[in-house]
C-alpha atoms as a PDB file:
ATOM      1  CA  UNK A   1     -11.075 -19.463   5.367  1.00  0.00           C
ATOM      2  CA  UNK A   2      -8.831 -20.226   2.682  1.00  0.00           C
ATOM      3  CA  UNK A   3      -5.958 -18.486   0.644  1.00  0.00           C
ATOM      4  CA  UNK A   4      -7.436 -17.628  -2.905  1.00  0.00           C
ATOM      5  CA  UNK A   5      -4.655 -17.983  -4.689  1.00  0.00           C
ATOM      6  CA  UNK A   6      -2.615 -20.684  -2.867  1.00  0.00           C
ATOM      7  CA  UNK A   7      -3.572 -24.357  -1.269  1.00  0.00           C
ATOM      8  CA  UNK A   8      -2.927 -22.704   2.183  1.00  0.00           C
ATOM      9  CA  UNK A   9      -5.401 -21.718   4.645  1.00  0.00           C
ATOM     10  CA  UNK A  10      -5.502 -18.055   6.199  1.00  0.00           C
ATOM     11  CA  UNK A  11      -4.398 -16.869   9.634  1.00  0.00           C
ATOM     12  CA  UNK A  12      -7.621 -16.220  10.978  1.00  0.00           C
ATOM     13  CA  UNK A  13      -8.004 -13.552  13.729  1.00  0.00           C
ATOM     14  CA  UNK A  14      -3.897 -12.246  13.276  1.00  0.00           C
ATOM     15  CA  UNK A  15      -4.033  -9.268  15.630  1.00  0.00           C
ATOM     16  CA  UNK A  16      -1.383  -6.434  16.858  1.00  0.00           C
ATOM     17  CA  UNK A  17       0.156  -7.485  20.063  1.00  0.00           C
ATOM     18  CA  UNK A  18      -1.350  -5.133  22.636  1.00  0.00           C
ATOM     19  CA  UNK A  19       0.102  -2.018  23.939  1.00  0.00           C
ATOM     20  CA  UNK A  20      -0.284  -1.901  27.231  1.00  0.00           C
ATOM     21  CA  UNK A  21       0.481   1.141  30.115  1.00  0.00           C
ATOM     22  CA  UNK A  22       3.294  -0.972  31.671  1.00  0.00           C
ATOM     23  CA  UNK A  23       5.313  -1.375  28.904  1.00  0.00           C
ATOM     24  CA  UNK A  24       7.668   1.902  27.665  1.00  0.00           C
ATOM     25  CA  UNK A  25       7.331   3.421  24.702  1.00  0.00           C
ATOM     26  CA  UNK A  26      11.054   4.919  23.248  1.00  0.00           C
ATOM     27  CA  UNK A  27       8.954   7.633  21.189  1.00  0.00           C
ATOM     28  CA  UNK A  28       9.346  11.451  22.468  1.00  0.00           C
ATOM     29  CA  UNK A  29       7.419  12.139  19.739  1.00  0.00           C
ATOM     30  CA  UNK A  30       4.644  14.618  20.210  1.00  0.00           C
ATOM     31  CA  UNK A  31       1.421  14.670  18.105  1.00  0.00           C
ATOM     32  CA  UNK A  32       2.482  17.659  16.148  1.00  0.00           C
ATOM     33  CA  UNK A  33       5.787  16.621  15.409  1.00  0.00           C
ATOM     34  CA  UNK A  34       5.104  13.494  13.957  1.00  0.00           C
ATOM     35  CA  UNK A  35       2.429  14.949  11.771  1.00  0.00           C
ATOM     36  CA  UNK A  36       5.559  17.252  10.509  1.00  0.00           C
ATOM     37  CA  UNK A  37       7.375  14.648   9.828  1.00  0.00           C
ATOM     38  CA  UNK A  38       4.721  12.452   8.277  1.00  0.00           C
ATOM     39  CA  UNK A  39       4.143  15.084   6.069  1.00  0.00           C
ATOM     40  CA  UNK A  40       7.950  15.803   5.116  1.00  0.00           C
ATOM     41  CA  UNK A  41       8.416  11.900   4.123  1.00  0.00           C
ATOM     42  CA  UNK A  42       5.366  12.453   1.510  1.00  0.00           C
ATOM     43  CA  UNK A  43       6.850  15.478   0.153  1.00  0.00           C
ATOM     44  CA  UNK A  44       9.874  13.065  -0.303  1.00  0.00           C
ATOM     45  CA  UNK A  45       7.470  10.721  -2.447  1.00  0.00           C
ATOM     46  CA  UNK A  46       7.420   8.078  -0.034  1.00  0.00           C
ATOM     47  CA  UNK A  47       4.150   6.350   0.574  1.00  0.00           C
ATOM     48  CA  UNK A  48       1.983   5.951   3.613  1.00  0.00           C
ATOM     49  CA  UNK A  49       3.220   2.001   4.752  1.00  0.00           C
ATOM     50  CA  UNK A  50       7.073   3.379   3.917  1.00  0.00           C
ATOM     51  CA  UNK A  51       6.442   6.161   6.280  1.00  0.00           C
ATOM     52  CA  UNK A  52       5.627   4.036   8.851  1.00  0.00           C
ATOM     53  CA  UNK A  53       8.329   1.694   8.643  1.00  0.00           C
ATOM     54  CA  UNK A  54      10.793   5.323   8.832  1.00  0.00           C
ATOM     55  CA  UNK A  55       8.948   6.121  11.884  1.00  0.00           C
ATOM     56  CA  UNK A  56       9.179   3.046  13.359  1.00  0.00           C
ATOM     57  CA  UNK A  57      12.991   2.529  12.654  1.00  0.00           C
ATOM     58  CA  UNK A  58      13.900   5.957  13.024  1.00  0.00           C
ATOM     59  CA  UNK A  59      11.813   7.200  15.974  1.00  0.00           C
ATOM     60  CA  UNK A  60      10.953   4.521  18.043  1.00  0.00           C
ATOM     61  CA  UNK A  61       6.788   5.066  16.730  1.00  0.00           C
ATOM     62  CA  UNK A  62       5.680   1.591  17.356  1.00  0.00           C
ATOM     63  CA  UNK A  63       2.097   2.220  15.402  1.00  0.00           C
ATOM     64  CA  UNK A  64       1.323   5.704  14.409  1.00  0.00           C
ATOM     65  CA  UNK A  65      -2.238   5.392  15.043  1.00  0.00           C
ATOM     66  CA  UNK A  66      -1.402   5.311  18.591  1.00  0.00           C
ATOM     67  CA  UNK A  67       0.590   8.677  18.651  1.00  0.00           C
ATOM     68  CA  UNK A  68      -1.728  10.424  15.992  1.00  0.00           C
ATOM     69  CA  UNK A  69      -5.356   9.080  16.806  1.00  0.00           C
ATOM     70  CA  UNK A  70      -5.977   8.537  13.142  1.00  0.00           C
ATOM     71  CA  UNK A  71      -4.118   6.600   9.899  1.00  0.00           C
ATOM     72  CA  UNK A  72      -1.483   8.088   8.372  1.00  0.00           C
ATOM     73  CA  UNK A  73      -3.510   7.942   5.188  1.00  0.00           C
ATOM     74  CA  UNK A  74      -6.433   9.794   6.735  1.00  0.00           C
ATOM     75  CA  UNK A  75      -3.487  12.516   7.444  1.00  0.00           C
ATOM     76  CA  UNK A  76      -2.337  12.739   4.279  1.00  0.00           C
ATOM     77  CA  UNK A  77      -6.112  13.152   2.654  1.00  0.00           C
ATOM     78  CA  UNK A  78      -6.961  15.539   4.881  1.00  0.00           C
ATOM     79  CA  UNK A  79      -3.766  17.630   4.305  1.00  0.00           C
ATOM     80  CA  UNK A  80      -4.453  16.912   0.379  1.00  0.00           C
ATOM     81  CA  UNK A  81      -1.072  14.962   0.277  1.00  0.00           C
ATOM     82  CA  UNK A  82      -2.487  11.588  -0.931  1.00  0.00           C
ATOM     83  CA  UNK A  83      -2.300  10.455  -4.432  1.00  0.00           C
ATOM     84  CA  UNK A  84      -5.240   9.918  -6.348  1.00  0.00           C
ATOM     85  CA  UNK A  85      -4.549   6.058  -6.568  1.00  0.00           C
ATOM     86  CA  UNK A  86      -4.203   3.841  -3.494  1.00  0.00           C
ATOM     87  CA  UNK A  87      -0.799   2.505  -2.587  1.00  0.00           C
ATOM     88  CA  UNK A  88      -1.911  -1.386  -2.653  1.00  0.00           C
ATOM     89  CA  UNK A  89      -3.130  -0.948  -6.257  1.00  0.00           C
ATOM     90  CA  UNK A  90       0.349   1.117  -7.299  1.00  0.00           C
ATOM     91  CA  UNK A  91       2.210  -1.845  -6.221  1.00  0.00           C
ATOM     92  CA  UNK A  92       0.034  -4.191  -7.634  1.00  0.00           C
ATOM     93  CA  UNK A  93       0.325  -2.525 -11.201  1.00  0.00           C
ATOM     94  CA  UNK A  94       4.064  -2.477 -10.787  1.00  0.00           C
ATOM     95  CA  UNK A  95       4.242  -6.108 -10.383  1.00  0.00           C
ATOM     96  CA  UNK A  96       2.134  -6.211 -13.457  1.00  0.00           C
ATOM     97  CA  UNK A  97       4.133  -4.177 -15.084  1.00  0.00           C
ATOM     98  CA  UNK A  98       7.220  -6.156 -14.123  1.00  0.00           C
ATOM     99  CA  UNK A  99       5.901  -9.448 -14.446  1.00  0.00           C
ATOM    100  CA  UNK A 100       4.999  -8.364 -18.074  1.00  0.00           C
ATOM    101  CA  UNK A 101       8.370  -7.205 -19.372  1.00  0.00           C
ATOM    102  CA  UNK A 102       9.509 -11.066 -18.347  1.00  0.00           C
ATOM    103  CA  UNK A 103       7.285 -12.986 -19.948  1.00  0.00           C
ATOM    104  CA  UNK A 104       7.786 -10.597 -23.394  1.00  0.00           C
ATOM    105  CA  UNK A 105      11.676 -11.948 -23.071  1.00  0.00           C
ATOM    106  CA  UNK A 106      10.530 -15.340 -21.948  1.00  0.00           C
ATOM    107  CA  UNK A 107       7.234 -16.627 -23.349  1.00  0.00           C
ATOM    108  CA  UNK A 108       7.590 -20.331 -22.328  1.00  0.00           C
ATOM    109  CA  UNK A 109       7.500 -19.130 -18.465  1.00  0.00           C
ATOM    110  CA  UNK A 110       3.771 -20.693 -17.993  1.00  0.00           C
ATOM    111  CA  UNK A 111       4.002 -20.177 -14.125  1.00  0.00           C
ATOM    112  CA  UNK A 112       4.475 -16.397 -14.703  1.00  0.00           C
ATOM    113  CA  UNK A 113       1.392 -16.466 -16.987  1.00  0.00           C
ATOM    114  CA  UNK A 114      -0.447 -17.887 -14.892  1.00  0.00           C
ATOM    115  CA  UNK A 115       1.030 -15.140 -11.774  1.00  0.00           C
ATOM    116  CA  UNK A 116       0.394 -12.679 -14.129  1.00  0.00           C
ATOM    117  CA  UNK A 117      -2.922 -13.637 -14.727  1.00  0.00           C
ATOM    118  CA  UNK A 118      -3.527 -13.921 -10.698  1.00  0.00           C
ATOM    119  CA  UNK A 119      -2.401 -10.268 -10.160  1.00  0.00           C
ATOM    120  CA  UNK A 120      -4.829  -8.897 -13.140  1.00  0.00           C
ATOM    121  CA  UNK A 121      -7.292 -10.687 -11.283  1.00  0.00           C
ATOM    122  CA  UNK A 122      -6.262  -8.974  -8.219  1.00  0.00           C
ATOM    123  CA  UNK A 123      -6.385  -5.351  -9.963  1.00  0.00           C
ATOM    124  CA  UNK A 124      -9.788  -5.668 -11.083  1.00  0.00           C
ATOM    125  CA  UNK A 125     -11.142  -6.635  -7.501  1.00  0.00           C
ATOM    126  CA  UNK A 126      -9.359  -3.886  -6.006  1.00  0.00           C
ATOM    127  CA  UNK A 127     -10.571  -1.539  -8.919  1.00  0.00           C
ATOM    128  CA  UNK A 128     -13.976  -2.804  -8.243  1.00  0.00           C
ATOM    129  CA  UNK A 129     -14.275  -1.784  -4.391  1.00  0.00           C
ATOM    130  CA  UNK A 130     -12.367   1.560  -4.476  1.00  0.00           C
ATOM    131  CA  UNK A 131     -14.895   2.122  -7.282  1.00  0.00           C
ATOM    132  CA  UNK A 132     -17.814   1.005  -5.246  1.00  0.00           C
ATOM    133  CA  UNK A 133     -16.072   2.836  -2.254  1.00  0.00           C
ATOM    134  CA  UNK A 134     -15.847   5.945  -4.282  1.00  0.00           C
ATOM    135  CA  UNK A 135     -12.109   6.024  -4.057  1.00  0.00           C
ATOM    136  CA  UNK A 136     -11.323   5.843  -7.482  1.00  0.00           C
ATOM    137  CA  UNK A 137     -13.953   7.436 -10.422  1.00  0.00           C
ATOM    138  CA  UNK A 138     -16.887   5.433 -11.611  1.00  0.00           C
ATOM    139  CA  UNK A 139     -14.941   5.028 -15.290  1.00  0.00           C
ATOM    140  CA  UNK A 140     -11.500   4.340 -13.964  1.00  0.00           C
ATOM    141  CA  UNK A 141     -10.468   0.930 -15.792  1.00  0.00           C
ATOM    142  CA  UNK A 142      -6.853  -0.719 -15.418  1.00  0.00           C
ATOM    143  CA  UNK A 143      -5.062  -0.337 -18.545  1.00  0.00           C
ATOM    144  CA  UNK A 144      -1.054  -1.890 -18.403  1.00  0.00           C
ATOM    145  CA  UNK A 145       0.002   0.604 -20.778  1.00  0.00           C
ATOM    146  CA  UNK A 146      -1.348   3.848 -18.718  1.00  0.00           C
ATOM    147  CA  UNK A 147      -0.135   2.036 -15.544  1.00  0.00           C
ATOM    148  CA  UNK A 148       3.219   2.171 -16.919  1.00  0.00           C
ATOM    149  CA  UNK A 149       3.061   5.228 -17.501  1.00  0.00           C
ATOM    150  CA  UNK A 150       1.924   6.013 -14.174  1.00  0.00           C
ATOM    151  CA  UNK A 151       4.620   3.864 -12.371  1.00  0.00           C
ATOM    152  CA  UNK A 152       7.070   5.446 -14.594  1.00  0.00           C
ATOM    153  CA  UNK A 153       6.427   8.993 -13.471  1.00  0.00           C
ATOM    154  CA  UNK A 154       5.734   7.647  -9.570  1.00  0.00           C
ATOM    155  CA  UNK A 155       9.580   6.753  -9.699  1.00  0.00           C
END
């Protein structure tokens, strides 16, 4: 299947490389205390795929699944941690945001239109199936000056 947005095809079938008993895992890591930890980094305001990459790096967690038997951002909902808009569509919104403020200084950058134009698209399919997923309210709508806002105070 192809790339949407570029002339490349996709990586069909790209799977974790398998975990396996014979291979050592650093982590000492109980359950419990990654959980605590988890849960510290989202007090900090980090986000669920940041907290994984501090895990990783800092405690040897190769994929907190493993350790946890559930998703770090099935942790944080059920300890009402989460924020009320998903982390792919913050970041998407912030390179709206960003990609904005350029072309107001530079309106002859037609590639950045058009990128701009590709991540809007983006936004409203994402909008569209946390919607139908019943992540986000039936009347949420992407609006760049609200999401600024929102980035703004996410910082």
């Amino acid at each position: 299947m192809a790339r949407m947005h570029t002339k490349k095809k996709g990586k069909s079938k790209s799977r974790k490389p398998m975990l396996d008993g014979s291979t050592e895992i650093k982590s000492q890591l109980g359950k419990e205390e990654a959980e605590k930890l988890i849960l510290q980094y989202s007090r900090q305001g980090m986000g669920p795929t940041a907290i994984g990459e501090r895990l990783k790096r800092e405690n040897g967690v190769p994929y907190p699944k493993s350790t946890l038997g559930r998703r770090i951002t099935e942790l944080l909902k059920e300890e009402k941690a989460s924020t009320p808009i998903p982390e792919d569509l913050m970041n998407l919104m912030a390179k709206a945001i960003n990609l904005n403020k350029h072309i107001e200084k530079n309106r002859q950058d037609k590639s950045n239109t058009l990128n701009m134009e590709r991540v809007k698209a983006k936004i409203w399919r994402l909008t569209k199936y946390y919607i139908r997923k019943g992540i986000l309210p039936s009347n949420w709508r992407y609006d760049p000056k609200q999401a600024e806002l929102l980035i703004r105070g996410r910082s």
